[in-house]
C-alpha atoms as a PDB file:
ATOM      1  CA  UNK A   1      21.537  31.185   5.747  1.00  0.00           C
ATOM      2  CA  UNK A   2      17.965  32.479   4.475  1.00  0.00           C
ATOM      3  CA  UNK A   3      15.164  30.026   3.690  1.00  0.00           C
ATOM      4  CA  UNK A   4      15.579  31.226  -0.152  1.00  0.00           C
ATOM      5  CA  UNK A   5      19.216  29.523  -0.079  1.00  0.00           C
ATOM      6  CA  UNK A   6      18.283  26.164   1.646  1.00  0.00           C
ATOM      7  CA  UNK A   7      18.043  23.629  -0.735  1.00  0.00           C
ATOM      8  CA  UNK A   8      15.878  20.459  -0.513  1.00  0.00           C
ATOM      9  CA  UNK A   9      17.748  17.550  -0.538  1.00  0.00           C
ATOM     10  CA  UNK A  10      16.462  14.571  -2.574  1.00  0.00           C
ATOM     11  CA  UNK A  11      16.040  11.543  -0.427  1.00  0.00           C
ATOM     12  CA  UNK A  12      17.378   8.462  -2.565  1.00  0.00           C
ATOM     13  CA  UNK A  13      13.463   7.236  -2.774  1.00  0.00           C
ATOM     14  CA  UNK A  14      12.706  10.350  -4.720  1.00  0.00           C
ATOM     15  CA  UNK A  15      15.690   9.878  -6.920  1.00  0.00           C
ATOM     16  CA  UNK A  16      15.028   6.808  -7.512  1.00  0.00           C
ATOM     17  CA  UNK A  17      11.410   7.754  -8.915  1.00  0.00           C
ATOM     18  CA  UNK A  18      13.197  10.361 -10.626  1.00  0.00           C
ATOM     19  CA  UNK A  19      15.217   8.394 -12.230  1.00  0.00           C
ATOM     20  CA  UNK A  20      11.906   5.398 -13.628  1.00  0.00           C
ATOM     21  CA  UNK A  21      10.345   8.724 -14.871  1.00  0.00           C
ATOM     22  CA  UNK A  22      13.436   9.996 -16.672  1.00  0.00           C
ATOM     23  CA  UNK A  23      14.297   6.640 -18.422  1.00  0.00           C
ATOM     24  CA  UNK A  24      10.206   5.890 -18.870  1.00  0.00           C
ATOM     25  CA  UNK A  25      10.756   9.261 -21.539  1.00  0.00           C
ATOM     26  CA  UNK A  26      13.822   8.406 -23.199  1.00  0.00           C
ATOM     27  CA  UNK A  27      12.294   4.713 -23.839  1.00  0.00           C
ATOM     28  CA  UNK A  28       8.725   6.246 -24.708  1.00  0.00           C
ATOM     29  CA  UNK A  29      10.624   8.353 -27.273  1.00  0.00           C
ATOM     30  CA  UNK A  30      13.476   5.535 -28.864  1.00  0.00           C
ATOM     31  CA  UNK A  31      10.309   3.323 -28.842  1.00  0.00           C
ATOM     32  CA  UNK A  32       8.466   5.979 -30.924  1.00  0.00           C
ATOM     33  CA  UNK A  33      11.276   6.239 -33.132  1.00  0.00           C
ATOM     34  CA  UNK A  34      13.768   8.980 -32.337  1.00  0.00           C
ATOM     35  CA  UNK A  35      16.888   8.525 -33.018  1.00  0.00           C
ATOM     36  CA  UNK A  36      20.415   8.760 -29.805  1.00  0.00           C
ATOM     37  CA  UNK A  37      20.692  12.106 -31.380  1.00  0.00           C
ATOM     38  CA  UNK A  38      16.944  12.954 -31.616  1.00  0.00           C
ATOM     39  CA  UNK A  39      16.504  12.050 -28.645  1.00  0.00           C
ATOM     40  CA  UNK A  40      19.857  14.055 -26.688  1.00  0.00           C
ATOM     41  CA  UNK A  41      19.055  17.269 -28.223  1.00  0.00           C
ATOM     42  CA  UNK A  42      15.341  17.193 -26.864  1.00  0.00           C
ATOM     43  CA  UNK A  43      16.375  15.968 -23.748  1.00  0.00           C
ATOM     44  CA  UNK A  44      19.916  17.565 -23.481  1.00  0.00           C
ATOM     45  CA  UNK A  45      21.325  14.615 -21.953  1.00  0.00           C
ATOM     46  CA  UNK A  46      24.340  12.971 -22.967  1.00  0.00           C
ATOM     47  CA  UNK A  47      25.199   9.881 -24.175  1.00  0.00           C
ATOM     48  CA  UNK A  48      26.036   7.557 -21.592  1.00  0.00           C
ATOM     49  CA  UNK A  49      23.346   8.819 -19.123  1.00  0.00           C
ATOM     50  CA  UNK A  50      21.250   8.017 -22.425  1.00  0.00           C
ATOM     51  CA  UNK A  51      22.964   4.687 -22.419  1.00  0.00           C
ATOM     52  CA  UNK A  52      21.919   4.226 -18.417  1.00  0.00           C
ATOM     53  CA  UNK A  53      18.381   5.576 -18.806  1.00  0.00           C
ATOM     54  CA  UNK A  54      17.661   3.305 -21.861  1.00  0.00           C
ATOM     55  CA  UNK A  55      19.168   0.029 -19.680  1.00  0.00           C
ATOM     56  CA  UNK A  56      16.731   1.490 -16.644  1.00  0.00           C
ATOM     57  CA  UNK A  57      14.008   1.341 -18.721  1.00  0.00           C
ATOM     58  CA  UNK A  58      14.812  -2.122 -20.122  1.00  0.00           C
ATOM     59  CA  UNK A  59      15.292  -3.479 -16.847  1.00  0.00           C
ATOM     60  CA  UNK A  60      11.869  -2.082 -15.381  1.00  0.00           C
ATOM     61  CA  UNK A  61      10.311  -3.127 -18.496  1.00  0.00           C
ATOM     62  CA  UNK A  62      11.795  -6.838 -17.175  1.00  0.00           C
ATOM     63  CA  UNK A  63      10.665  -6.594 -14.070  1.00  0.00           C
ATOM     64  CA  UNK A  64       7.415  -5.827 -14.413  1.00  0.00           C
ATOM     65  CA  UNK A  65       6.725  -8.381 -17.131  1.00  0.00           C
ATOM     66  CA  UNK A  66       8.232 -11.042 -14.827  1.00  0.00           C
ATOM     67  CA  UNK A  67       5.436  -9.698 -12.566  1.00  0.00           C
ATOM     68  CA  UNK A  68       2.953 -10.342 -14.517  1.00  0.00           C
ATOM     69  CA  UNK A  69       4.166 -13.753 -15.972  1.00  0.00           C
ATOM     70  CA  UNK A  70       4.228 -14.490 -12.393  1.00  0.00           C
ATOM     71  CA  UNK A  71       0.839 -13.220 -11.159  1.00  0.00           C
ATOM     72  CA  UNK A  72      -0.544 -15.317 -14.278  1.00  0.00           C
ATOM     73  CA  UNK A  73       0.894 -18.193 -13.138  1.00  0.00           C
ATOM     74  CA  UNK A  74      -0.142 -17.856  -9.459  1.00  0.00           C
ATOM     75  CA  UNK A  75      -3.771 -17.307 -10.803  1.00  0.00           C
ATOM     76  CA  UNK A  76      -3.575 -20.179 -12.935  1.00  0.00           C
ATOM     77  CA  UNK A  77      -2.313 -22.397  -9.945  1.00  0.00           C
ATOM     78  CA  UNK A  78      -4.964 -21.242  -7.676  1.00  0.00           C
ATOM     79  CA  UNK A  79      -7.799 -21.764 -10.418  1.00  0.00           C
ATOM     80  CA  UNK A  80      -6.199 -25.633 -10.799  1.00  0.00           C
ATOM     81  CA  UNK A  81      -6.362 -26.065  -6.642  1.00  0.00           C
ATOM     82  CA  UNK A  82     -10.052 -24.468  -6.854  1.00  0.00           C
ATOM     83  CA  UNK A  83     -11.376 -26.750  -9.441  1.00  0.00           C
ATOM     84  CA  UNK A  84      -9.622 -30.026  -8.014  1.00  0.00           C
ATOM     85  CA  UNK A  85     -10.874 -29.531  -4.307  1.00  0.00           C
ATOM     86  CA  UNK A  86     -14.521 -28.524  -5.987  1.00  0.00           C
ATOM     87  CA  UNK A  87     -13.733 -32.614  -7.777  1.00  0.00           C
ATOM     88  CA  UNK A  88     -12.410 -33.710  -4.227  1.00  0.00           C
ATOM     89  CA  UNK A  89     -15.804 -33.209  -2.748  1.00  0.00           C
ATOM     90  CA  UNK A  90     -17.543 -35.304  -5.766  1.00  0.00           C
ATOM     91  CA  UNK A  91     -15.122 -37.945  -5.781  1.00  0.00           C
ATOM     92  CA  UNK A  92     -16.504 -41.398  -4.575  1.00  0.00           C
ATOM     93  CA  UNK A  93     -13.338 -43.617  -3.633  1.00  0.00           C
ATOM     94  CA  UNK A  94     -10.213 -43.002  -1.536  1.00  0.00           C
ATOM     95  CA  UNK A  95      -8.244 -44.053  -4.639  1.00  0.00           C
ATOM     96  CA  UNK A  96      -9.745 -40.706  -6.784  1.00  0.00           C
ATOM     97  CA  UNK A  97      -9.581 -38.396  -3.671  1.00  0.00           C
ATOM     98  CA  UNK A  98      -5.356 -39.561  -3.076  1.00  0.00           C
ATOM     99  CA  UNK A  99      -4.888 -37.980  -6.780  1.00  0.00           C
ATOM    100  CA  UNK A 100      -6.685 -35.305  -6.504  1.00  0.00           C
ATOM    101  CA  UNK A 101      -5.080 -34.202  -2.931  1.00  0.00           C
ATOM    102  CA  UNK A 102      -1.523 -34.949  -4.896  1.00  0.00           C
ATOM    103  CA  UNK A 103      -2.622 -32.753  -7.895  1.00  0.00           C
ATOM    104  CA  UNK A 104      -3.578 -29.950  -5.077  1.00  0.00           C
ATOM    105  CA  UNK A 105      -0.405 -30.340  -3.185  1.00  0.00           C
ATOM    106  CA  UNK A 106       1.765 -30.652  -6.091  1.00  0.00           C
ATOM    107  CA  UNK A 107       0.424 -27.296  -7.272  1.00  0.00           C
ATOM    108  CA  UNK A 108       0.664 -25.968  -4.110  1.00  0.00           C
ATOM    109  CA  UNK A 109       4.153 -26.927  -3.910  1.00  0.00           C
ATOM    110  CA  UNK A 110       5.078 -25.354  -7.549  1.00  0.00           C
ATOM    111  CA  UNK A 111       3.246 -22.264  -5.915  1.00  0.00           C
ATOM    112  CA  UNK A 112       5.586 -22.511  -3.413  1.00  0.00           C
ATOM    113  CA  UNK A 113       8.183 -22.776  -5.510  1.00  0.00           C
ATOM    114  CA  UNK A 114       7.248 -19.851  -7.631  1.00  0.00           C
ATOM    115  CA  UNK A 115       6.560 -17.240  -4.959  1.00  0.00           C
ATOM    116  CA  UNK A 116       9.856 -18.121  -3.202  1.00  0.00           C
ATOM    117  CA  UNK A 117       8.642 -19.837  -0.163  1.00  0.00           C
ATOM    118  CA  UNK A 118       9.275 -24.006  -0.064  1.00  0.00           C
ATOM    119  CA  UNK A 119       6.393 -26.180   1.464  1.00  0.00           C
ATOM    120  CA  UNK A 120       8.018 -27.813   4.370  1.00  0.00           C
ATOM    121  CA  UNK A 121       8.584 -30.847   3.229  1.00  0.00           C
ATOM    122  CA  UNK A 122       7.931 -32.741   6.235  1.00  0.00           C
ATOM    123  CA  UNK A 123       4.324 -31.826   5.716  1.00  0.00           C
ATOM    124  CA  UNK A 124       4.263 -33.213   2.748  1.00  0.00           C
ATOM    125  CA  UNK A 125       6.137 -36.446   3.468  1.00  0.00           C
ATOM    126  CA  UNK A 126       3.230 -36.711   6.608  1.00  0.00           C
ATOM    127  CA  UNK A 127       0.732 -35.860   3.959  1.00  0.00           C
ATOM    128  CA  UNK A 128       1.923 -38.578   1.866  1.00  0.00           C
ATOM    129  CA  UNK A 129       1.786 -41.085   3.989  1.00  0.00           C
ATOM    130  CA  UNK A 130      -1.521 -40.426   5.149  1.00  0.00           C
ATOM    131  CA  UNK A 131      -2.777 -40.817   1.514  1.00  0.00           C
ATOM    132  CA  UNK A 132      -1.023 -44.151   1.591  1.00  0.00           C
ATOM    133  CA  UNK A 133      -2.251 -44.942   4.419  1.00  0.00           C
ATOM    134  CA  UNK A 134      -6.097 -44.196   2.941  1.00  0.00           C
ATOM    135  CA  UNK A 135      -5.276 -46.390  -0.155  1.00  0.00           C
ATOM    136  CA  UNK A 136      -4.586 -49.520   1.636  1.00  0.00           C
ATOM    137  CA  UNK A 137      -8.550 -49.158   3.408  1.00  0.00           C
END
């Protein structure tokens, strides 16, 4: 066998690239207004890997607003446990600094929550009591 004939073989990373780009087109055209048919003839595919492309796209398109939804959020949260600990440090009795340390760990546990990872909760339940603890001095 000659180095002409060798063939590279597409690791399943590249396909899968491949494959984003490929469906990326055939949604950049449908959204632009092709039509199925349109949109076969100048891509000479047929009609179910149209089909598959088209759900790709879709579901990338998913993904990556659920990314961003999600990134908003996490910004949000960490703008909320900013500004409260920033209030924590003006706060004058034990009473106002318990809320504010429940607003920051009940953010931090939806956080949590949103990201996938749980707060243990037997820091919080310790965390609680402490606070209790604070409101009966």
């Amino acid at each position: 066998m000659t180095a002409n004939t060798v063939q590279k073989v597409e690791t399943r990373a590249e396909r899968e690239t491949r494959l984003d780009r490929e469906a990326e087109e055939v949604f950049q055209l449908k959204y632009q207004g092709y039509t199925d048919v349109q949109i076969r003839q100048q891509t000479g595919i047929s009609r179910d890997v149209l089909a598959r492309r088209l759900e790709r796209a879709r579901r990338n398109l998913g993904e990556s607003t659920s990314n961003d939804v999600r990134t908003s959020l996490e910004r949000s949260m960490d703008d909320v446990i900013k500004r409260t600990y920033e209030l924590l440090d003006q706060a004058e009795t034990v009473s106002e600094k318990a809320q504010l340390l429940r607003v920051i760990t009940d953010t931090a546990a939806k956080k949590a929550r949103l990201l996938g990872v749980e707060a243990p909760s037997q820091l919080v339940h310790s965390m609680e009591q402490q606070w209790d603890s604070d409101d009966a001095h």
